[in-house]
PDB file of N, CA and C in Angstrom:
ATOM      1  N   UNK A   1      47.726-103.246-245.855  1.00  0.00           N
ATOM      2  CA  UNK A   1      46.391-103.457-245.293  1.00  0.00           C
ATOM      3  C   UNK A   1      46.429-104.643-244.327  1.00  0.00           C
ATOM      4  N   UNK A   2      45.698-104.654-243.053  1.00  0.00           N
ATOM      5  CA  UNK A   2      45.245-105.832-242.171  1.00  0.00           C
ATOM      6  C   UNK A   2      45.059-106.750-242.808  1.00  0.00           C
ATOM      7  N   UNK A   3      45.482-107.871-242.363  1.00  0.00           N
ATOM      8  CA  UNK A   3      44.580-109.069-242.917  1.00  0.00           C
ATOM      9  C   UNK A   3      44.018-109.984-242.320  1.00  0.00           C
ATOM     10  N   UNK A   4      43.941-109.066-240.640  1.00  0.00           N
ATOM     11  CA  UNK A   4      43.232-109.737-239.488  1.00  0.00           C
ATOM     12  C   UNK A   4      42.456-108.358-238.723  1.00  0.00           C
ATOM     13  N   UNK A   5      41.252-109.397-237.947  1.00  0.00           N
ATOM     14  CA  UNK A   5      41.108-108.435-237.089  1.00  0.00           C
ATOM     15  C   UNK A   5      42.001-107.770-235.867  1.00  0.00           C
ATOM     16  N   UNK A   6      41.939-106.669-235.478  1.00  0.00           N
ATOM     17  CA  UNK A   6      42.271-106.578-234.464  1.00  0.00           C
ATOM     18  C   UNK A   6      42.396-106.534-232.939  1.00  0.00           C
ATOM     19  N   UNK A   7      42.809-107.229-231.964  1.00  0.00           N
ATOM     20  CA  UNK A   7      42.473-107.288-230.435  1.00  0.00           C
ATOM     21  C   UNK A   7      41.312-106.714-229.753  1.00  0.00           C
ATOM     22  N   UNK A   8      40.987-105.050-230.248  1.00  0.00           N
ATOM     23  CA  UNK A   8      40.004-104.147-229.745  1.00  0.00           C
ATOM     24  C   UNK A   8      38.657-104.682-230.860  1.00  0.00           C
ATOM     25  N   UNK A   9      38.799-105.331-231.755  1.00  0.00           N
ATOM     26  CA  UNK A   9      37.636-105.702-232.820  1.00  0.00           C
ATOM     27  C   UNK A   9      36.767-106.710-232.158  1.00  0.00           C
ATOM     28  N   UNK A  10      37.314-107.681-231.298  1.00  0.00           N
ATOM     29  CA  UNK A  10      36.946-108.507-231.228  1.00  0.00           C
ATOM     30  C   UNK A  10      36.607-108.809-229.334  1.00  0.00           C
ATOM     31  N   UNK A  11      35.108-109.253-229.064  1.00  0.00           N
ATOM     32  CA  UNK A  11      35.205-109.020-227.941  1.00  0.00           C
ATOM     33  C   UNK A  11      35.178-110.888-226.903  1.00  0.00           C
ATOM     34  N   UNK A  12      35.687-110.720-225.910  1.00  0.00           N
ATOM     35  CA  UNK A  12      36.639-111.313-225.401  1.00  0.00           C
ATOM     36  C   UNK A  12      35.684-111.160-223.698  1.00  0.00           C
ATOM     37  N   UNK A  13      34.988-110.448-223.194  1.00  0.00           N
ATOM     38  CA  UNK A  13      34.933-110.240-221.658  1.00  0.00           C
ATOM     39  C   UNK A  13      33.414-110.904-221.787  1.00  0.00           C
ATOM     40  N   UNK A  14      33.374-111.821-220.400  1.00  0.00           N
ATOM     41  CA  UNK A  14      31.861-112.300-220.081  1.00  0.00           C
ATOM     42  C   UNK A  14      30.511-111.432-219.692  1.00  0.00           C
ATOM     43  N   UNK A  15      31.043-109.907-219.436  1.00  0.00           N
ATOM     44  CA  UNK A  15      30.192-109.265-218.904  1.00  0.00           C
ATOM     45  C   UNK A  15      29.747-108.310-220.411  1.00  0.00           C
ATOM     46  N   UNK A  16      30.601-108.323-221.525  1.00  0.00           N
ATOM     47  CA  UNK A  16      30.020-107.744-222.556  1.00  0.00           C
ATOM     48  C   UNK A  16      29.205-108.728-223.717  1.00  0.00           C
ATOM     49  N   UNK A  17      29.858-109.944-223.325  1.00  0.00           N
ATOM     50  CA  UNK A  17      28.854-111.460-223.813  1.00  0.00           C
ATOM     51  C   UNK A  17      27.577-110.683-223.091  1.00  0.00           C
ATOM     52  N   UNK A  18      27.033-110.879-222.321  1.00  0.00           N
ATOM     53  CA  UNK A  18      25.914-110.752-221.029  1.00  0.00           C
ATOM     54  C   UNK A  18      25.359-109.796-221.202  1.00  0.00           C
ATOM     55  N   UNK A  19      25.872-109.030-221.036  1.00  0.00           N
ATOM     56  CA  UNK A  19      25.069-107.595-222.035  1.00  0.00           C
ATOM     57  C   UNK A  19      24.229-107.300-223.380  1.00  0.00           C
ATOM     58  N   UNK A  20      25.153-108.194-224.475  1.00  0.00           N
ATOM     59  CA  UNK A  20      24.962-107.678-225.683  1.00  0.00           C
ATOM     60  C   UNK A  20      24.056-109.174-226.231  1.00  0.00           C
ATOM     61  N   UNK A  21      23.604-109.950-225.604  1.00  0.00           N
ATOM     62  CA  UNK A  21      22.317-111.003-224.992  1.00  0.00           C
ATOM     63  C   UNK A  21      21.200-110.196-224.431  1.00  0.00           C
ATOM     64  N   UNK A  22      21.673-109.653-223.371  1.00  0.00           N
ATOM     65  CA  UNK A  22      20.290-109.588-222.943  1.00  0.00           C
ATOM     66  C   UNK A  22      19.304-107.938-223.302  1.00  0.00           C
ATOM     67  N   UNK A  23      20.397-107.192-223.462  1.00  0.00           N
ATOM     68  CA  UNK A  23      19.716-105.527-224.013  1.00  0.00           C
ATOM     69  C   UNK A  23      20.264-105.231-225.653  1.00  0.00           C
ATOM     70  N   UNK A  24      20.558-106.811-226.513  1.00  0.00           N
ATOM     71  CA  UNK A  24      20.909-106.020-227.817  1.00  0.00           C
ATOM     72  C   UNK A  24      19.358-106.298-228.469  1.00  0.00           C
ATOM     73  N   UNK A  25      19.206-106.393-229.541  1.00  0.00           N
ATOM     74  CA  UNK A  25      18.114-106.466-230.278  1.00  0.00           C
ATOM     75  C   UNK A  25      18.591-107.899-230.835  1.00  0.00           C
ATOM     76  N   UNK A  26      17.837-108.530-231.306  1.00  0.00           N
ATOM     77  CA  UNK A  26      18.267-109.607-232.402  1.00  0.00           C
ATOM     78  C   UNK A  26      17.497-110.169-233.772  1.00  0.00           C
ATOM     79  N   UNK A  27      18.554-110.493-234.589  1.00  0.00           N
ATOM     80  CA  UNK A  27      17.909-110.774-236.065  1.00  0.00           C
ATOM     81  C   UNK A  27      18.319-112.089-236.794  1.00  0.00           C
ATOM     82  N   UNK A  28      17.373-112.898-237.401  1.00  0.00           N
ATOM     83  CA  UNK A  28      17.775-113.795-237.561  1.00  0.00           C
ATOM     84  C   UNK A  28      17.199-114.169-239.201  1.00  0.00           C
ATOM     85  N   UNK A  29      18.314-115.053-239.683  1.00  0.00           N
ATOM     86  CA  UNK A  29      18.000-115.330-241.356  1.00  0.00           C
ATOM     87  C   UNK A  29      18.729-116.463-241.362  1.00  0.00           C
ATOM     88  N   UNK A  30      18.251-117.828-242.022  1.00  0.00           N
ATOM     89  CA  UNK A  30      18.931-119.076-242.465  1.00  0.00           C
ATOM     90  C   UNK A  30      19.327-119.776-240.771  1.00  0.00           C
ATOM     91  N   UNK A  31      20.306-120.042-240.976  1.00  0.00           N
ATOM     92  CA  UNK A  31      20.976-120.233-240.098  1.00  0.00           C
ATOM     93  C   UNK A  31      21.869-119.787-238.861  1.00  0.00           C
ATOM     94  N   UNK A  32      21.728-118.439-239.315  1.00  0.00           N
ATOM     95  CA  UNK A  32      22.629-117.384-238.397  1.00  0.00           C
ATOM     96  C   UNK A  32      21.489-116.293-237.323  1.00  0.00           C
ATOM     97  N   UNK A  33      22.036-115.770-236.530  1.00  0.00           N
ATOM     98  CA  UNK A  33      21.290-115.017-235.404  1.00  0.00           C
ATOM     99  C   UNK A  33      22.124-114.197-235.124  1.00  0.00           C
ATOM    100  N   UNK A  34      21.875-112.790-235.126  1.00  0.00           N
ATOM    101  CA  UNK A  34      22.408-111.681-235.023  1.00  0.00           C
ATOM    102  C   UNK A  34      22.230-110.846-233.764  1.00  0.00           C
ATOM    103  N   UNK A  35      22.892-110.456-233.215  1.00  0.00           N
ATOM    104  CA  UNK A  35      22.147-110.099-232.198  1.00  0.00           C
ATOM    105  C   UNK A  35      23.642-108.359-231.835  1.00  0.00           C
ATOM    106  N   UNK A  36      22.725-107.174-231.894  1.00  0.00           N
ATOM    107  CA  UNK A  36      23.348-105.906-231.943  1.00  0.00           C
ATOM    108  C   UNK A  36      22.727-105.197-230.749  1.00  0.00           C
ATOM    109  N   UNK A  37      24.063-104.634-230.294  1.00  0.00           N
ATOM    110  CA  UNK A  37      24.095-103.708-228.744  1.00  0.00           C
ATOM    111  C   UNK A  37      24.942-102.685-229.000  1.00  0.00           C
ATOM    112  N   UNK A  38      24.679-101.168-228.492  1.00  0.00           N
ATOM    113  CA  UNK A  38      25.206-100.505-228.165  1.00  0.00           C
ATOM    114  C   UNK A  38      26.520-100.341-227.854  1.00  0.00           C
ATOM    115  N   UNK A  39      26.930 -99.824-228.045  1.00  0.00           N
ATOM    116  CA  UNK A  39      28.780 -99.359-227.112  1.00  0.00           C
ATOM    117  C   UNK A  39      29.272 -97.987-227.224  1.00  0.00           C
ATOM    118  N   UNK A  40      29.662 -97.334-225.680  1.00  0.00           N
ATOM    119  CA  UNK A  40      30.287 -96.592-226.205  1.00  0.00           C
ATOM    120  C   UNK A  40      32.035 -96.456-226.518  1.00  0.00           C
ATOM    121  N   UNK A  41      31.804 -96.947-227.243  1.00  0.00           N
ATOM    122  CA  UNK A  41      33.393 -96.920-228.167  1.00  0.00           C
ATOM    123  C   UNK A  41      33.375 -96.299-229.570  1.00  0.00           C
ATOM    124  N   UNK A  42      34.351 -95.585-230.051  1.00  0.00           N
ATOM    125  CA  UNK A  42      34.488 -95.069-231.682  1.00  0.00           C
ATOM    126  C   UNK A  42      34.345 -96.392-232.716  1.00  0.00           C
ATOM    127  N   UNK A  43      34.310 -97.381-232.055  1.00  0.00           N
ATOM    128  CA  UNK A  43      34.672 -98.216-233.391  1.00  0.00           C
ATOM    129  C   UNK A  43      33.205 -99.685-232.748  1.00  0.00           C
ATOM    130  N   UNK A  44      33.365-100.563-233.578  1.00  0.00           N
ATOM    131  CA  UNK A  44      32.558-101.743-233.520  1.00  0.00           C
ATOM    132  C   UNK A  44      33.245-102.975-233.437  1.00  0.00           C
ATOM    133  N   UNK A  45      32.787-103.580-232.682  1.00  0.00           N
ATOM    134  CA  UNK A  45      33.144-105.339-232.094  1.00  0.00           C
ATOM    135  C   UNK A  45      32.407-106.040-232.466  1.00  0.00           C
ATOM    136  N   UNK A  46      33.156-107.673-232.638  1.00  0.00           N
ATOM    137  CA  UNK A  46      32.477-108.568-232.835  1.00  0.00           C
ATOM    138  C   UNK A  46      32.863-109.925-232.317  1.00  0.00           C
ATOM    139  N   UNK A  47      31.911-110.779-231.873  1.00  0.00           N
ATOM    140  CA  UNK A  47      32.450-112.080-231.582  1.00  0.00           C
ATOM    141  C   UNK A  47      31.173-113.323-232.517  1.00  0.00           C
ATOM    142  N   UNK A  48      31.642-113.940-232.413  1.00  0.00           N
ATOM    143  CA  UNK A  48      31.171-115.167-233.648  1.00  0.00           C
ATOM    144  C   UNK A  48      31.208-116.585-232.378  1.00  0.00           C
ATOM    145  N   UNK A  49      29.769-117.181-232.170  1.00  0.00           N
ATOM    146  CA  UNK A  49      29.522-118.378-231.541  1.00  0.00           C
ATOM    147  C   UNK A  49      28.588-118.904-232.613  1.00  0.00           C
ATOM    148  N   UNK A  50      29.645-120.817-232.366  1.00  0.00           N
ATOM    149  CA  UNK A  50      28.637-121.800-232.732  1.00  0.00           C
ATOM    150  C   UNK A  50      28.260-122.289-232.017  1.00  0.00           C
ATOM    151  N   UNK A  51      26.584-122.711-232.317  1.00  0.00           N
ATOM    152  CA  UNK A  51      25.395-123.402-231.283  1.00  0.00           C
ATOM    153  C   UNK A  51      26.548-124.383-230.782  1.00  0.00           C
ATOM    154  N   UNK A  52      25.501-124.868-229.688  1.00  0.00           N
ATOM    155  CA  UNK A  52      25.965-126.424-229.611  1.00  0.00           C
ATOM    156  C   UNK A  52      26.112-127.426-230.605  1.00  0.00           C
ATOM    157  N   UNK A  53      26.615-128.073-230.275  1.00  0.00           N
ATOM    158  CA  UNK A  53      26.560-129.555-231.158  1.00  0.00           C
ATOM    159  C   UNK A  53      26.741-128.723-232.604  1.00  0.00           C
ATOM    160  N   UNK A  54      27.893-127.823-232.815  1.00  0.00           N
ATOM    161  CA  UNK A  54      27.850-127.320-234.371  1.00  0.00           C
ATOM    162  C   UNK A  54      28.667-128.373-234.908  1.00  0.00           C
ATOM    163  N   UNK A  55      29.647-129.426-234.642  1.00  0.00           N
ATOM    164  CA  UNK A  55      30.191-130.159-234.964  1.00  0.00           C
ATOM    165  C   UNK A  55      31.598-130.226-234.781  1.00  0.00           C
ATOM    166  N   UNK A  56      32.501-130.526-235.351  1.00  0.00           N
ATOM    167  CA  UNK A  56      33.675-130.522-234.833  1.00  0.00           C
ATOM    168  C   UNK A  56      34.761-129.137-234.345  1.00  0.00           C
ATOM    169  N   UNK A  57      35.900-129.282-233.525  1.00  0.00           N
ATOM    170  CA  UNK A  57      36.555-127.986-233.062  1.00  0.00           C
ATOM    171  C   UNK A  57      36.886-127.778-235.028  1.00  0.00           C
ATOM    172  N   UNK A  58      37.063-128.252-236.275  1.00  0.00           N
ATOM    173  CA  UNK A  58      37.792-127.936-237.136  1.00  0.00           C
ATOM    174  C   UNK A  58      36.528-126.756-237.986  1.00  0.00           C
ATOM    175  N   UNK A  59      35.376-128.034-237.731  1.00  0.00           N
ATOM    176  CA  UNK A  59      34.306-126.834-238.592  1.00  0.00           C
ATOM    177  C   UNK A  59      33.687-125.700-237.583  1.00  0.00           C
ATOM    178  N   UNK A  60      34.068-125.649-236.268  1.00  0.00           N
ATOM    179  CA  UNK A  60      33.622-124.610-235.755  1.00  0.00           C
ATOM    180  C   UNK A  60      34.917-123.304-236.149  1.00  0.00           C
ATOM    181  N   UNK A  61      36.075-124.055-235.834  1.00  0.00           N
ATOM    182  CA  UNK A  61      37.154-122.992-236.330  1.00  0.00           C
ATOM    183  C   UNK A  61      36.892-122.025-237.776  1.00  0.00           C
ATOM    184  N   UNK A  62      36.369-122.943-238.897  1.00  0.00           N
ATOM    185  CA  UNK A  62      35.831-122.605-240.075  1.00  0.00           C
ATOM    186  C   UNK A  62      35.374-121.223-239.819  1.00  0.00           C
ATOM    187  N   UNK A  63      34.007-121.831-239.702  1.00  0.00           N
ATOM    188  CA  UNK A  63      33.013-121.047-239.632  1.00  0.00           C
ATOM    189  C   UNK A  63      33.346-119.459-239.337  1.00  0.00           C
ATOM    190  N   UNK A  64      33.899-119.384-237.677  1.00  0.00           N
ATOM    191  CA  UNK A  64      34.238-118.149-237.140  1.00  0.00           C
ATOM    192  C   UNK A  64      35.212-117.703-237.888  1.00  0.00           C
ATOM    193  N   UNK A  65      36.554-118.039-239.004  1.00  0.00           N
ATOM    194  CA  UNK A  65      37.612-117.487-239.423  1.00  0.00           C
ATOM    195  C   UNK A  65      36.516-116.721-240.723  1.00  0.00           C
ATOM    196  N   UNK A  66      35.718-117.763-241.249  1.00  0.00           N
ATOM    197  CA  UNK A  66      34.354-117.034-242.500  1.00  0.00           C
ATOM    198  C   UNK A  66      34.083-115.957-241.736  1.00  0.00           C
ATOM    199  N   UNK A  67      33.292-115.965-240.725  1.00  0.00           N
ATOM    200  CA  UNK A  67      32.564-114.799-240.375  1.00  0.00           C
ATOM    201  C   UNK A  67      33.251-113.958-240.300  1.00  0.00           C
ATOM    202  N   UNK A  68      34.349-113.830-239.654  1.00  0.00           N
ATOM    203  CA  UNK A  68      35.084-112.705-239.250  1.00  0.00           C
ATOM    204  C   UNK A  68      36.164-112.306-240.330  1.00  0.00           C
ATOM    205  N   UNK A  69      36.230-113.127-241.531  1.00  0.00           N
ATOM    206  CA  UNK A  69      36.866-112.742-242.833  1.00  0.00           C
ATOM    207  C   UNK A  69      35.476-111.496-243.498  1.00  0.00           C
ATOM    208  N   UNK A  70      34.620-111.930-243.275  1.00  0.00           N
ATOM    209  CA  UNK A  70      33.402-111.542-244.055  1.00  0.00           C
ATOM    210  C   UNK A  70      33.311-109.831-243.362  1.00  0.00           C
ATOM    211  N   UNK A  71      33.386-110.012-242.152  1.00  0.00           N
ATOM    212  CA  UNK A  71      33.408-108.733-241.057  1.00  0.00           C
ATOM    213  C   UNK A  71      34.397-107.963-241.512  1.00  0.00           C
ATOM    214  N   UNK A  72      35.793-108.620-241.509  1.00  0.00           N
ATOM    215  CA  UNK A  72      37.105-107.590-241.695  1.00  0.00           C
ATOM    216  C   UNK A  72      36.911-107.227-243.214  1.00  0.00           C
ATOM    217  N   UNK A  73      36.383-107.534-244.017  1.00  0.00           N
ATOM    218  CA  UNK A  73      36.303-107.259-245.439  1.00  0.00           C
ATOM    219  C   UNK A  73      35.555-105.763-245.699  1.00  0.00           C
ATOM    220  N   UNK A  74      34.172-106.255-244.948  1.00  0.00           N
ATOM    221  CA  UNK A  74      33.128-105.480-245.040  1.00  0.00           C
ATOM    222  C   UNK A  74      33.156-104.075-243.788  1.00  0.00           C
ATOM    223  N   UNK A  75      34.340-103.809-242.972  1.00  0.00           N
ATOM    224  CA  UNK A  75      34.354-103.440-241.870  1.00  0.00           C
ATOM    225  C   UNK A  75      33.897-101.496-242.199  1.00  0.00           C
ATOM    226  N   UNK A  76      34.223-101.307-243.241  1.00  0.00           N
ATOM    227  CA  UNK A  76      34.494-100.057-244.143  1.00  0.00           C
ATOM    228  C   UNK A  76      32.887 -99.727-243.735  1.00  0.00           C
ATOM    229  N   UNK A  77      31.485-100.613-244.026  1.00  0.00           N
ATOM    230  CA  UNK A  77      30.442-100.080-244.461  1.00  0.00           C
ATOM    231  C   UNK A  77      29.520-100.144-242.993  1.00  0.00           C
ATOM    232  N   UNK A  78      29.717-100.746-242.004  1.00  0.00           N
ATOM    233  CA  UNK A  78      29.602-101.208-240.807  1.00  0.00           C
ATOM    234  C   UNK A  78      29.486-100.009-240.238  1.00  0.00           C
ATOM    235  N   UNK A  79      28.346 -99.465-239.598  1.00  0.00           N
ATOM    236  CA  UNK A  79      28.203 -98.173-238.683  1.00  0.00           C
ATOM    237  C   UNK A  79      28.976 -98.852-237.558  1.00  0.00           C
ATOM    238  N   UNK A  80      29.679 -97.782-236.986  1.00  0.00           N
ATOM    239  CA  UNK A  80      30.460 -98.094-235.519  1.00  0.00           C
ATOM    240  C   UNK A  80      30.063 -97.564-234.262  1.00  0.00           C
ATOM    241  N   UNK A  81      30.467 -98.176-233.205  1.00  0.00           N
ATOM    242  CA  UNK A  81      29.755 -97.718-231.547  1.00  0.00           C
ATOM    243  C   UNK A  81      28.814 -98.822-231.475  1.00  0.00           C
ATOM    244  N   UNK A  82      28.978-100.142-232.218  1.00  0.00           N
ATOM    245  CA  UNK A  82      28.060-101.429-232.073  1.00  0.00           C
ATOM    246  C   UNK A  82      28.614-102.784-231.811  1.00  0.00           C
ATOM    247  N   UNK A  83      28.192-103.205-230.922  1.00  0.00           N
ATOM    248  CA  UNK A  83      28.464-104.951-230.472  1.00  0.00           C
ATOM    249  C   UNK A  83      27.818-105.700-231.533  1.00  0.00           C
ATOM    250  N   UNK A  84      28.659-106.589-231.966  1.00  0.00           N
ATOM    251  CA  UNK A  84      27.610-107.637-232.473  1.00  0.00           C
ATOM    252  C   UNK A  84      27.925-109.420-231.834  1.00  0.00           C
ATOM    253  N   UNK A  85      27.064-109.729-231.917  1.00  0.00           N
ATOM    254  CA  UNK A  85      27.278-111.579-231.321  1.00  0.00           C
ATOM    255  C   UNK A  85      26.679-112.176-232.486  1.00  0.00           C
ATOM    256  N   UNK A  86      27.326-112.830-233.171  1.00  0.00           N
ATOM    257  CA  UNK A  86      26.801-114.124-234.232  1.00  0.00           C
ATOM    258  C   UNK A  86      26.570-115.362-233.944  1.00  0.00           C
ATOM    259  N   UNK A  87      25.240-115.927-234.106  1.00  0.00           N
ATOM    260  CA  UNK A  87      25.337-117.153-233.141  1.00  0.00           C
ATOM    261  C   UNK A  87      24.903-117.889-234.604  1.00  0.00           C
ATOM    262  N   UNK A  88      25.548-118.956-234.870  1.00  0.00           N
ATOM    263  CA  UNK A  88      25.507-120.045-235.865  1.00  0.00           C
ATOM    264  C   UNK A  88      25.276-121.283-235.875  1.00  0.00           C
ATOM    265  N   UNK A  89      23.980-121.520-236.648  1.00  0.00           N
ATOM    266  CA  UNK A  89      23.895-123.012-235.785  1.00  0.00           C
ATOM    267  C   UNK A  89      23.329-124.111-236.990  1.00  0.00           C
ATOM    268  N   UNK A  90      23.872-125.297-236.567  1.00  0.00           N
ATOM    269  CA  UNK A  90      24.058-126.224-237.610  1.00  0.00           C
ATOM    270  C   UNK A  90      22.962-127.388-238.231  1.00  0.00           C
ATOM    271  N   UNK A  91      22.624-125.743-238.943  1.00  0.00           N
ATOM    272  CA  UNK A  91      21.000-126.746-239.866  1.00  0.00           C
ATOM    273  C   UNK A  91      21.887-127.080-241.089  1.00  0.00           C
ATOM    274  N   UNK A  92      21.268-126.627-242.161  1.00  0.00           N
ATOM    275  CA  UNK A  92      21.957-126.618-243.470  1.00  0.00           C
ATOM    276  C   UNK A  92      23.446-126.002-244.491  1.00  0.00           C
ATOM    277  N   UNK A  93      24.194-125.644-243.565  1.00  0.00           N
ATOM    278  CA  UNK A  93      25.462-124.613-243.644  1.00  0.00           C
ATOM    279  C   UNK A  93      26.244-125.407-244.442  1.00  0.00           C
ATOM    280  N   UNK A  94      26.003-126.662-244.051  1.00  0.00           N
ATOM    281  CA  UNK A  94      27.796-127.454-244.498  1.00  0.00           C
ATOM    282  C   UNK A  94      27.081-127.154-246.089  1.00  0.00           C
ATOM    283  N   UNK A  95      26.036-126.573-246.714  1.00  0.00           N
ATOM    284  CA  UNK A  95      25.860-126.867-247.830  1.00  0.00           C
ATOM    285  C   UNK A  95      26.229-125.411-249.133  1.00  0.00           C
ATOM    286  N   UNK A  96      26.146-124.493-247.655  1.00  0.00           N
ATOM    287  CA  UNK A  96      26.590-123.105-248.068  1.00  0.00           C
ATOM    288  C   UNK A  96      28.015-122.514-248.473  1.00  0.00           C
ATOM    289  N   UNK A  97      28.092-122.270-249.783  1.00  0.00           N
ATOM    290  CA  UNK A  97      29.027-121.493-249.977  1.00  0.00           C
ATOM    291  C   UNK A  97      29.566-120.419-249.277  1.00  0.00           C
ATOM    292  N   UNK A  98      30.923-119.788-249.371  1.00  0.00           N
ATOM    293  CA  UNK A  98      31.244-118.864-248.463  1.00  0.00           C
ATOM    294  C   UNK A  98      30.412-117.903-249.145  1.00  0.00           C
ATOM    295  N   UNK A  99      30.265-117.448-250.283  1.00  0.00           N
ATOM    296  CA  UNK A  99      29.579-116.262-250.940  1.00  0.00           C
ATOM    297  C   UNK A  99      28.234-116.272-250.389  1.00  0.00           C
ATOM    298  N   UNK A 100      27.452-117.347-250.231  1.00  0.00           N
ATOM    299  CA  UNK A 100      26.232-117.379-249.642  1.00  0.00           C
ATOM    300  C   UNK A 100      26.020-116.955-247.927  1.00  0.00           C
ATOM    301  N   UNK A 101      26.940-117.505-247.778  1.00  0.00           N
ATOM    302  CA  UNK A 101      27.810-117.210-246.162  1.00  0.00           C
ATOM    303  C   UNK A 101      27.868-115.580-246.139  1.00  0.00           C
ATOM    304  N   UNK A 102      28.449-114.856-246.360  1.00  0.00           N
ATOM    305  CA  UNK A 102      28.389-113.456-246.784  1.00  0.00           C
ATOM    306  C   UNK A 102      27.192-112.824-247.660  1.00  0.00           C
ATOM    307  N   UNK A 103      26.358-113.446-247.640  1.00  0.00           N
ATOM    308  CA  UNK A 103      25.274-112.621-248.189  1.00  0.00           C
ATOM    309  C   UNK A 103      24.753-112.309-247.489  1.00  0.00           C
ATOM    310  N   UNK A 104      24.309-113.784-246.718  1.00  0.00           N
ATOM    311  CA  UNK A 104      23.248-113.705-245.526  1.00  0.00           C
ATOM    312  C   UNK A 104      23.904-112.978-244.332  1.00  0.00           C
ATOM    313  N   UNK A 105      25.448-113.039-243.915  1.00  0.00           N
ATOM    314  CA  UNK A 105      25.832-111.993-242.948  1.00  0.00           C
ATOM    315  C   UNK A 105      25.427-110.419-243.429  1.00  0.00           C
ATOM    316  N   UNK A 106      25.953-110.115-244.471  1.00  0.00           N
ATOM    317  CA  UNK A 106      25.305-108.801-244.752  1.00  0.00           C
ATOM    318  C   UNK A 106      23.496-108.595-244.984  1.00  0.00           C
ATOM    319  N   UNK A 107      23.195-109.794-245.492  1.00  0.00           N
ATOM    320  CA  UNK A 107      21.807-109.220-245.011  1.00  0.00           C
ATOM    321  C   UNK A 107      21.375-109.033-243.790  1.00  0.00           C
ATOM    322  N   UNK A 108      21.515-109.586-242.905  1.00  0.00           N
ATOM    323  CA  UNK A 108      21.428-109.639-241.329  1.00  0.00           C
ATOM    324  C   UNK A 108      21.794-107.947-240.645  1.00  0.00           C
ATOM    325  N   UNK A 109      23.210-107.627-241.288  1.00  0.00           N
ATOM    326  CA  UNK A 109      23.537-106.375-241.141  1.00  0.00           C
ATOM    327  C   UNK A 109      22.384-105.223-241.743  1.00  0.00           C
ATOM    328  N   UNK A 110      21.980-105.226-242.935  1.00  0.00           N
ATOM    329  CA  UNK A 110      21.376-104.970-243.228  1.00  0.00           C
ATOM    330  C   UNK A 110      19.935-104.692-242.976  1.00  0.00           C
ATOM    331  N   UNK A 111      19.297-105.741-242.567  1.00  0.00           N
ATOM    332  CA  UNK A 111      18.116-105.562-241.817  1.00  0.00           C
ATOM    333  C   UNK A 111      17.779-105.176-240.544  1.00  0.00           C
ATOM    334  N   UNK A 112      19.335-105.080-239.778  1.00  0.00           N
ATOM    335  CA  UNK A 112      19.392-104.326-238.398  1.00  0.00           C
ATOM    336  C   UNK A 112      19.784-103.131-238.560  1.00  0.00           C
ATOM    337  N   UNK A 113      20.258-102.754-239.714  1.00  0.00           N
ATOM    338  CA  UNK A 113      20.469-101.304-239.710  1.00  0.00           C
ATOM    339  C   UNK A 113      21.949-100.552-239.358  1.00  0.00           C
ATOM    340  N   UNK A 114      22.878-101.763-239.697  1.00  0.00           N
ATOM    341  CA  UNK A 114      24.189-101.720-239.288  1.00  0.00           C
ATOM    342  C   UNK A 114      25.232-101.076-239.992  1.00  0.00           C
ATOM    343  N   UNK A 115      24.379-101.316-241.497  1.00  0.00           N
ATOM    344  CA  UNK A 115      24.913-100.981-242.656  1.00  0.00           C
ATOM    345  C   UNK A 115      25.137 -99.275-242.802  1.00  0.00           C
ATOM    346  N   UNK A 116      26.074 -98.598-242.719  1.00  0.00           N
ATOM    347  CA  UNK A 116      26.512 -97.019-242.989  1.00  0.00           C
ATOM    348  C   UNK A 116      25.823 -97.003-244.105  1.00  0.00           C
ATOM    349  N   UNK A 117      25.203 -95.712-244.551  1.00  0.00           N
ATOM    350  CA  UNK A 117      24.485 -95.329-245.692  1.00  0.00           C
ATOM    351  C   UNK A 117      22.927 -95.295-246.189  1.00  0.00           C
TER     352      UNK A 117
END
């Protein structure tokens, strides 16, 4: 089994940043902001931003390796042909467990309708 994402998982181009901003929908819970767009591709992408001022390059590194551990875990239940952008920003987090961390990502999924089933 993977124990990373892969190259095509993860998106990387300024013009699909720009896009999936300005025509995705967005959802927001705690600290995190969700924001889901269209694609036509068989499968689903993701990229993970911290606000400004989230704090250091070590806890921003954190954060995005969580999210996208949380993503590659959960990738199975994830309807596909969807962008997602995670934008994370630094209210109360340093206080959050990773399990709490993954709740609220799947609820987010969840309340956008991301969730297969």
């Amino acid at each position: 089994m993977r124990r990373s994402l892969t190259k095509k998982q993860i998106i990387r181009s300024k013009a699909d940043i720009d896009r999936i901003f300005k025509a995705g929908k967005r959802f927001s819970l705690s600290c995190f902001k969700l924001f889901v767009a269209e694609n036509d591709l068989p499968y689903s992408r993701i990229i993970v931003i911290p606000a400004r001022h989230y704090g250091d390059s070590v806890r921003r590194n954190l954060i995005r390796r969580q999210i996208k551990e949380i993503w590659r875990v959960n990738v199975g239940i994830i309807r596909s042909g969807l962008d997602f952008a995670v934008v994370v920003y630094p209210t109360h987090d340093k206080t959050l467990t990773f399990r709490e961390k993954e709740d609220i990502v799947l609820g987010l999924l969840r309340k956008s309708g991301s969730i297969a089933g």
